[in-house]
C-alpha atoms as a PDB file:
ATOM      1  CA  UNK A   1      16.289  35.638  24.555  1.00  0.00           C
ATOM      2  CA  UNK A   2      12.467  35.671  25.377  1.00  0.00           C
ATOM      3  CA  UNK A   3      12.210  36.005  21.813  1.00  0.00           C
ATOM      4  CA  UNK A   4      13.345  32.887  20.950  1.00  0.00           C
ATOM      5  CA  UNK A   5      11.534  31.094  23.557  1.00  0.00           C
ATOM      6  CA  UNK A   6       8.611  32.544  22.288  1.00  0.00           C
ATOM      7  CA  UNK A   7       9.594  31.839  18.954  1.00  0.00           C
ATOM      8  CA  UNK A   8       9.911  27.618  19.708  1.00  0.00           C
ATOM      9  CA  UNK A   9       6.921  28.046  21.743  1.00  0.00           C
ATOM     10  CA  UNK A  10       4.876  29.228  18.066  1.00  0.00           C
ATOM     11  CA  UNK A  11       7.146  26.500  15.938  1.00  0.00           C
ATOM     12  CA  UNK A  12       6.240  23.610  18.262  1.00  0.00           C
ATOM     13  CA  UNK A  13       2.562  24.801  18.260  1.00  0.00           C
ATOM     14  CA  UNK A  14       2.315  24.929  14.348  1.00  0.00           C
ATOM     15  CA  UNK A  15       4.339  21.831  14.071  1.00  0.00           C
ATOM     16  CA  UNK A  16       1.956  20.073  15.993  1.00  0.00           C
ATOM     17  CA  UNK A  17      -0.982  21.293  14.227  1.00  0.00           C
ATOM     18  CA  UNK A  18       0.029  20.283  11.044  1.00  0.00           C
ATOM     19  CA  UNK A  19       0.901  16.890  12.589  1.00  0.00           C
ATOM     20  CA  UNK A  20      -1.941  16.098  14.015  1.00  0.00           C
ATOM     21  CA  UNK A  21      -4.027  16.494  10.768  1.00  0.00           C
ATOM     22  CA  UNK A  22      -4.628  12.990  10.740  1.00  0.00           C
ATOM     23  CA  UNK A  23      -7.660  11.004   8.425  1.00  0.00           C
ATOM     24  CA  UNK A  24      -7.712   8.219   9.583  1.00  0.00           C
ATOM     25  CA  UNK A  25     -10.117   9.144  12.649  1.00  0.00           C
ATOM     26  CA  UNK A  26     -12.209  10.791  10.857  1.00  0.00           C
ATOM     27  CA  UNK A  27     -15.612   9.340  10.322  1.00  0.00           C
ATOM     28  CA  UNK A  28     -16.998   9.205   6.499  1.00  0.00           C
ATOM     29  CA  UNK A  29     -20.626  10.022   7.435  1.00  0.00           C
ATOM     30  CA  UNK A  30     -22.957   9.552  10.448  1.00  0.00           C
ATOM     31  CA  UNK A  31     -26.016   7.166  10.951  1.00  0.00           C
ATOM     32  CA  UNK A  32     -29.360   8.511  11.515  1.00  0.00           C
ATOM     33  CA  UNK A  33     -30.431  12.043  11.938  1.00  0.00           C
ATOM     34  CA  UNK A  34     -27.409  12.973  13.848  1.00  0.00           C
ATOM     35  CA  UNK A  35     -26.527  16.560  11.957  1.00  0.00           C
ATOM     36  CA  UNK A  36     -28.120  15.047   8.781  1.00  0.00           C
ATOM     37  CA  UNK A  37     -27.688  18.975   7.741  1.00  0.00           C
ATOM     38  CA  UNK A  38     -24.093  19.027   8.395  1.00  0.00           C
ATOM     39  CA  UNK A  39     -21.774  18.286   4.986  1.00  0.00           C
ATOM     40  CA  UNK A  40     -18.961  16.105   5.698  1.00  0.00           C
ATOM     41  CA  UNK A  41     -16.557  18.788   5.396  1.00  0.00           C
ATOM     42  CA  UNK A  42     -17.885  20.702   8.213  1.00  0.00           C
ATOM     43  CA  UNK A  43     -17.925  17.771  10.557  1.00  0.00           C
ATOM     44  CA  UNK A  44     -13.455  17.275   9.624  1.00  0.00           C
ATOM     45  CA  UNK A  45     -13.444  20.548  10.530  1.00  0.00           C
ATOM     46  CA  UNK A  46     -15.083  21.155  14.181  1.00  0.00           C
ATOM     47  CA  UNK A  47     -13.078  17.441  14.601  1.00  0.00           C
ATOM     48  CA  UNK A  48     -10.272  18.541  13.416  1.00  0.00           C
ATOM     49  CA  UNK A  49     -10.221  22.418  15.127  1.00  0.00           C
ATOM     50  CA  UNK A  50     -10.938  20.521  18.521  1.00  0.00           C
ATOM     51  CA  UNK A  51      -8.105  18.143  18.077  1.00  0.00           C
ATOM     52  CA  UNK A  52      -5.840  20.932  17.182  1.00  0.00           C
ATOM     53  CA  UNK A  53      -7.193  23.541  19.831  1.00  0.00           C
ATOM     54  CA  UNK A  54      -6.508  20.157  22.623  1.00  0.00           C
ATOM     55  CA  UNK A  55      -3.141  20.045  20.923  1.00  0.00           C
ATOM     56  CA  UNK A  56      -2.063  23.688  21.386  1.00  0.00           C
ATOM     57  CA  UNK A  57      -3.265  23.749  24.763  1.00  0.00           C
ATOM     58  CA  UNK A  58      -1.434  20.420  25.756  1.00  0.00           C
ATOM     59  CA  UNK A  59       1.791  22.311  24.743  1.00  0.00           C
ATOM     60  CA  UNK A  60       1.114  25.751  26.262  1.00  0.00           C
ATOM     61  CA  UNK A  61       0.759  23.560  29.155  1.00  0.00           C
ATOM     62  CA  UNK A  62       4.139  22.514  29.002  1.00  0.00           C
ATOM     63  CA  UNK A  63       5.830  25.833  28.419  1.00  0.00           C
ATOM     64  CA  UNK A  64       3.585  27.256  31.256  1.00  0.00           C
ATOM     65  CA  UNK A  65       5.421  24.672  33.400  1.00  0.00           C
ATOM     66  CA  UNK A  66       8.666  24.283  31.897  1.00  0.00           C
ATOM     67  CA  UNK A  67       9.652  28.001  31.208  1.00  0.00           C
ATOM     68  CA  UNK A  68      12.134  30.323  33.065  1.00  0.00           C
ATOM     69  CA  UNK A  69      11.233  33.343  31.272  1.00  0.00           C
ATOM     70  CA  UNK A  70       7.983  35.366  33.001  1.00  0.00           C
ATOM     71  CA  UNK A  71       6.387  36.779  29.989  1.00  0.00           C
ATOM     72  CA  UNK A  72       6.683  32.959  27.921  1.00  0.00           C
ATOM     73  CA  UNK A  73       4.809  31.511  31.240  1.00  0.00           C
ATOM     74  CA  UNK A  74       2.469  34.260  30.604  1.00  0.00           C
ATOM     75  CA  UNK A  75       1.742  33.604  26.912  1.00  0.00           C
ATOM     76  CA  UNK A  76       1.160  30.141  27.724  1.00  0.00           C
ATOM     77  CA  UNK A  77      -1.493  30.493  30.063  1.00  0.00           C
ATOM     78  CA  UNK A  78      -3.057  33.315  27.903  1.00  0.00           C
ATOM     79  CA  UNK A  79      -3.246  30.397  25.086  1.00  0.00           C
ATOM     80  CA  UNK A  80      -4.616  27.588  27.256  1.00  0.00           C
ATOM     81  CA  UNK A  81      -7.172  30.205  28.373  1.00  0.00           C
ATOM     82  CA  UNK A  82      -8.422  31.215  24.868  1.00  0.00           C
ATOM     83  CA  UNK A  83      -7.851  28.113  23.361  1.00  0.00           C
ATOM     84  CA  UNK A  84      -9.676  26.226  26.382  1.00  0.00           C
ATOM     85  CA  UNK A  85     -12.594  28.828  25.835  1.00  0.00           C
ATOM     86  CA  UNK A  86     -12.708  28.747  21.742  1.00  0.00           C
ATOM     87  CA  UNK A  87     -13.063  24.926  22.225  1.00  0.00           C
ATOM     88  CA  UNK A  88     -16.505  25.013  24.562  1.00  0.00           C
ATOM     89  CA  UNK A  89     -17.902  27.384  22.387  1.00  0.00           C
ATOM     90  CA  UNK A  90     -17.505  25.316  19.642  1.00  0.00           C
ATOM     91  CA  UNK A  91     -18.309  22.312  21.661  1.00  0.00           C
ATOM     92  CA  UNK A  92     -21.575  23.902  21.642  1.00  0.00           C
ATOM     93  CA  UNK A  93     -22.466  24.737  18.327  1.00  0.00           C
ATOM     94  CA  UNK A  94     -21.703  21.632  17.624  1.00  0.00           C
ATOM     95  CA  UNK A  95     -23.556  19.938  19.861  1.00  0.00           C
ATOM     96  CA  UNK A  96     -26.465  22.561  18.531  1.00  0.00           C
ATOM     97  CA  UNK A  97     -25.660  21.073  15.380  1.00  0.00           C
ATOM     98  CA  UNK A  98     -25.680  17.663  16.611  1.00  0.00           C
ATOM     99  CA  UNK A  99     -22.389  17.183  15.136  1.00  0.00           C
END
């Protein structure tokens, strides 16, 4: 059984992910100097990896509060920890990168 819930835990998280790849808030370039050395490509991506990162944690929120089996409450908090601390560090080297 914790199987499964662990199993629609990693569905809803990839569905979501894929979902939210979305290009229409994406900017086409940036004015000024503001990470003139920064392609394009690697702007979508720290956009999109933070979008996605807030996305996965939003759900492991809900099966941290929503789940009856232990070990899935678990798993969820041990995502919205990593994924919480992924997200500053690349919060930083983009804001290094004055992306």
């Amino acid at each position: 059984m914790k199987a499964k819930g662990l199993l629609a835990l990693v569905c809803a998280v990839a569905l979501t992910a894929a979902c939210n790849n979305n290009t229409a808030n994406r900017e086409a370039g940036t004015t000024g100097t503001a990470g003139a050395g920064v392609s394009n490509g690697d702007k979508s991506f720290v956009s999109d990896q933070l979008a996605d990162g807030m996305a996965e944690i939003e759900l492991a929120k809900v099966a941290r509060d929503h789940a009856a089996n232990a070990d899935v409450k678990q798993f969820a908090q041990m995502m919205i920890d990593d994924h919480t601390k992924a997200g500053d560090q690349l919060k930083q080297i983009a804001t290094r990168n004055s992306i």
